[in-house]
C-alpha atoms as a PDB file:
ATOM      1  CA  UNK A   1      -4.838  -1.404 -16.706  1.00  0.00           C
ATOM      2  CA  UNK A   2      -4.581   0.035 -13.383  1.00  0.00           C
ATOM      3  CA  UNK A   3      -0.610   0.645 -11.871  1.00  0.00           C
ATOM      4  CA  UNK A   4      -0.372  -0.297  -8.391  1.00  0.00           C
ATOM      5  CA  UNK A   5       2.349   0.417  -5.677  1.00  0.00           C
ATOM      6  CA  UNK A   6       2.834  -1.932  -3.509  1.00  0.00           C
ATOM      7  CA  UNK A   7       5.362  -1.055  -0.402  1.00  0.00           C
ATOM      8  CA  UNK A   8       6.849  -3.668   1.476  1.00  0.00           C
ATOM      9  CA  UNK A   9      10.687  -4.164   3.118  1.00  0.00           C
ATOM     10  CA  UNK A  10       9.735  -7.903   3.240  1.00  0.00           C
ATOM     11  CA  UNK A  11      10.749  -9.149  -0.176  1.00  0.00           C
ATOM     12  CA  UNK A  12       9.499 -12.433  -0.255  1.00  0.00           C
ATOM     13  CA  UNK A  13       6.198 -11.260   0.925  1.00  0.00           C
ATOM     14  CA  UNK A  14       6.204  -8.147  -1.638  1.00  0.00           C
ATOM     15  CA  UNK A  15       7.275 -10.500  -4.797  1.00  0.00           C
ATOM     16  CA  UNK A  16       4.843 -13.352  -3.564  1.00  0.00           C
ATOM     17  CA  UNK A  17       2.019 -10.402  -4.032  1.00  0.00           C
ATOM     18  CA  UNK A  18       3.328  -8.818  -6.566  1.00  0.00           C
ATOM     19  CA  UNK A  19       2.861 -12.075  -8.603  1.00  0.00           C
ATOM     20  CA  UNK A  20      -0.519 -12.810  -7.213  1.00  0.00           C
ATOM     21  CA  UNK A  21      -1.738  -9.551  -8.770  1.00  0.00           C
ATOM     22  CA  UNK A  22       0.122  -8.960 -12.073  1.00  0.00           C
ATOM     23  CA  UNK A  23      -3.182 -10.495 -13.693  1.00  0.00           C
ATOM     24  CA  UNK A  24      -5.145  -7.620 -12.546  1.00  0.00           C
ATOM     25  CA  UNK A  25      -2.819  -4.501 -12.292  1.00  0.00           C
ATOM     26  CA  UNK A  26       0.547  -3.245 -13.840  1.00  0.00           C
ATOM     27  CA  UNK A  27       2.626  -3.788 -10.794  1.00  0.00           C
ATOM     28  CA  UNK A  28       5.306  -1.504  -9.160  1.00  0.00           C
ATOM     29  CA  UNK A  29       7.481  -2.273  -6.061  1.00  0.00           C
ATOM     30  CA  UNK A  30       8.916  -0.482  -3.035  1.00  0.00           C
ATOM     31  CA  UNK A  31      10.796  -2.350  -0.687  1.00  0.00           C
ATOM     32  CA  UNK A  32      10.094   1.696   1.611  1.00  0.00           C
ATOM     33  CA  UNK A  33       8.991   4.482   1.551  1.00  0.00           C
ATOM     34  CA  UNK A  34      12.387   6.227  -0.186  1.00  0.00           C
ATOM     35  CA  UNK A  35      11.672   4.469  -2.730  1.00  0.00           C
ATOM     36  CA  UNK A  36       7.821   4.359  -3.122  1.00  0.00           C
ATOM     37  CA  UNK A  37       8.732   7.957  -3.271  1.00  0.00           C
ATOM     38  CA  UNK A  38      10.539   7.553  -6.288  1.00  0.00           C
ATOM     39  CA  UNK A  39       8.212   5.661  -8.278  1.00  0.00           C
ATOM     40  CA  UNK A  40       5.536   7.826  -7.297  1.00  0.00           C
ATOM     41  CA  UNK A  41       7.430  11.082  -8.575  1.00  0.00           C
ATOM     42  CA  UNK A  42       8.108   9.277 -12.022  1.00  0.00           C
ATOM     43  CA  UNK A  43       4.648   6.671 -12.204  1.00  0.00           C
ATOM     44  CA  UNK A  44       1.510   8.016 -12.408  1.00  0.00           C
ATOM     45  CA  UNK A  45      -0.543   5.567 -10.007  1.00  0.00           C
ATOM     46  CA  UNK A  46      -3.741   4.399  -9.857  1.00  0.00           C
ATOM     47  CA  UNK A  47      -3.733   2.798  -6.045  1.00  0.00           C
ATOM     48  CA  UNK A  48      -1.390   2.492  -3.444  1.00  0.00           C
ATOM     49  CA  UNK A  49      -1.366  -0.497  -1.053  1.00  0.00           C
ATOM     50  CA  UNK A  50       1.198  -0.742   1.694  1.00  0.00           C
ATOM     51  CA  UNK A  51       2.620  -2.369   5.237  1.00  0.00           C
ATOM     52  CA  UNK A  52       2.356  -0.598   8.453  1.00  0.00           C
ATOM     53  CA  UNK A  53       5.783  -1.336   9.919  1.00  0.00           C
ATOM     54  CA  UNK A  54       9.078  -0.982   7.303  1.00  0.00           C
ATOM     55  CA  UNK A  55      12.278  -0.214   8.171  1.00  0.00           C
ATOM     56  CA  UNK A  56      12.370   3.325   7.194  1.00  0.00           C
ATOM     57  CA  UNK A  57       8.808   4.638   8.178  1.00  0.00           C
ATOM     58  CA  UNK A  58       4.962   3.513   8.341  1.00  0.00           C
ATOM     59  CA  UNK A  59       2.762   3.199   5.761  1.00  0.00           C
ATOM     60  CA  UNK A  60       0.600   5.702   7.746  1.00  0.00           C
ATOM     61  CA  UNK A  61       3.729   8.261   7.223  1.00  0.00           C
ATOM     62  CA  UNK A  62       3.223   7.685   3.216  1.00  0.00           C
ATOM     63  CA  UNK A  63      -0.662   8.163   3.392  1.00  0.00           C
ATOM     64  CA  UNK A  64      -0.352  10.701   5.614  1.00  0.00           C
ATOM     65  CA  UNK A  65       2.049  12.773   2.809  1.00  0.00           C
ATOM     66  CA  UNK A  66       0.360  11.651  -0.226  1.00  0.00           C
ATOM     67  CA  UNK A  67      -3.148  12.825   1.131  1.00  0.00           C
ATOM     68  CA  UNK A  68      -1.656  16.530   2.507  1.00  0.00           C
ATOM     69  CA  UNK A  69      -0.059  16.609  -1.349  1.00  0.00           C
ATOM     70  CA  UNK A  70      -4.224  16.096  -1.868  1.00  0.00           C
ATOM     71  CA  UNK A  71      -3.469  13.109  -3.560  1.00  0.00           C
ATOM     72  CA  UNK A  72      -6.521  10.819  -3.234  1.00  0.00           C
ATOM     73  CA  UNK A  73      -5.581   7.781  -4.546  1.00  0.00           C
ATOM     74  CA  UNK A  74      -7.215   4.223  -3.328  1.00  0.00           C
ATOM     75  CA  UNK A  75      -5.025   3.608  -0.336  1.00  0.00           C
ATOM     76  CA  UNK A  76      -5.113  -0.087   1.596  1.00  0.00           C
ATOM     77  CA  UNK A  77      -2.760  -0.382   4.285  1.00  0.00           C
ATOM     78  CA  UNK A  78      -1.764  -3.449   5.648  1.00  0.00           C
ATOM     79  CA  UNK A  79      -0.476  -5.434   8.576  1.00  0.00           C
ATOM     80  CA  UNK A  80       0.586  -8.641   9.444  1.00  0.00           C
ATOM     81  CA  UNK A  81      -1.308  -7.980  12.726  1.00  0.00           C
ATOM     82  CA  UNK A  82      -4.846  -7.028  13.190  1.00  0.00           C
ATOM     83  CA  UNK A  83      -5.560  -3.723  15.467  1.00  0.00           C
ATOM     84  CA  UNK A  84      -8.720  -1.766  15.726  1.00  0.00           C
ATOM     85  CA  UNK A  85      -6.197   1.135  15.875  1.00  0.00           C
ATOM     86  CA  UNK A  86      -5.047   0.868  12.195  1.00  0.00           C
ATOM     87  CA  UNK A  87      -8.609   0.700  11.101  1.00  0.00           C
ATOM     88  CA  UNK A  88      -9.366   3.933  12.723  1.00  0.00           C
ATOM     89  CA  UNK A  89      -5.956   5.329  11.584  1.00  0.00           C
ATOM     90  CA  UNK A  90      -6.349   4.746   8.032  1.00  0.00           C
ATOM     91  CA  UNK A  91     -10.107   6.015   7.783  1.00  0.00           C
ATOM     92  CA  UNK A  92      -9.201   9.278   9.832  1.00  0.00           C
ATOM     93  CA  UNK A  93      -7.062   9.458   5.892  1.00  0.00           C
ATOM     94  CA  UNK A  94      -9.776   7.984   3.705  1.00  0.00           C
ATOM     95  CA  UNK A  95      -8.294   4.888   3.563  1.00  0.00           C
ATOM     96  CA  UNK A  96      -8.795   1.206   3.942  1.00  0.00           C
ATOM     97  CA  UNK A  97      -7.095  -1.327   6.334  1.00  0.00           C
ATOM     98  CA  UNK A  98      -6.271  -4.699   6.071  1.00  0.00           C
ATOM     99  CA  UNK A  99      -4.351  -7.632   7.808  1.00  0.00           C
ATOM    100  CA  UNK A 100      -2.348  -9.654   5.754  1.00  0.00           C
ATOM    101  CA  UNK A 101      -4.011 -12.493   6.705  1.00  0.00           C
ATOM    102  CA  UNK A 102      -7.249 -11.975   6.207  1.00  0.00           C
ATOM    103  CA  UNK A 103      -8.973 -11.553   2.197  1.00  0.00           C
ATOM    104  CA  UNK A 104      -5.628  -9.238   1.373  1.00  0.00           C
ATOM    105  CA  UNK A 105      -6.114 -10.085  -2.319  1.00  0.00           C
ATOM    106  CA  UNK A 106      -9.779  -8.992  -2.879  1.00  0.00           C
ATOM    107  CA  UNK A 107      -9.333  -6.309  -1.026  1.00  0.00           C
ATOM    108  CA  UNK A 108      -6.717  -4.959  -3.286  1.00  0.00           C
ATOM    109  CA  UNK A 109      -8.455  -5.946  -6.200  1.00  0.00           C
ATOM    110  CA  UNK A 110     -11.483  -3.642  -5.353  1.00  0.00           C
ATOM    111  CA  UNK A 111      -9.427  -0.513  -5.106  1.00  0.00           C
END
């Protein structure tokens, strides 16, 4: 089974997801990216999917270190707001974008 990090300082929002998915991946959380850092240096991971805006960086600042690391894991990042500027952003990394409130779930299921 896949492991997937998913990074979000909105709890409700990451435990509502992180429930919605357990079906389909072994789950790990990160309420930032401290600690997606942590599970990342102990978890080998399969995808990453994470918000734009947390309290203690931007998703873009953790696909922006995983990929010069040359990690090339499935990346989605995510937003509750839709910008073309995210889109271009996260394929400038080799990565996907999504707002939260479009298809969020597929989206991370094909990853």
């Amino acid at each position: 089974m896949k492991k997937l990090l998913l990074v979000d300082d909105d709890g409700d929002f990451l435990q509502i997801l992180s429930s919605a998915l357990e079906k389909d991946f072994e789950v790990y959380k990160a309420d930032g990216l401290s600690q997606a850092h942590r599970v990342l240096d102990t978890v080998p991971i399969s995808a990453i999917c994470s918000d734009f805006y947390m309290r203690d960086g931007t998703g873009l600042d953790l696909l922006k270190e995983i990929r010069c690391k040359s990690i090339t894991l499935p990346f989605l990042l995510m937003s509750g707001s839709y910008d073309t500027r995210f889109i271009d952003l996260a394929k400038s990394y080799d990565a996907l974008f999504c707002c939260k409130t479009d298809d969020l779930l597929n989206k991370i299921k094909e990853l």
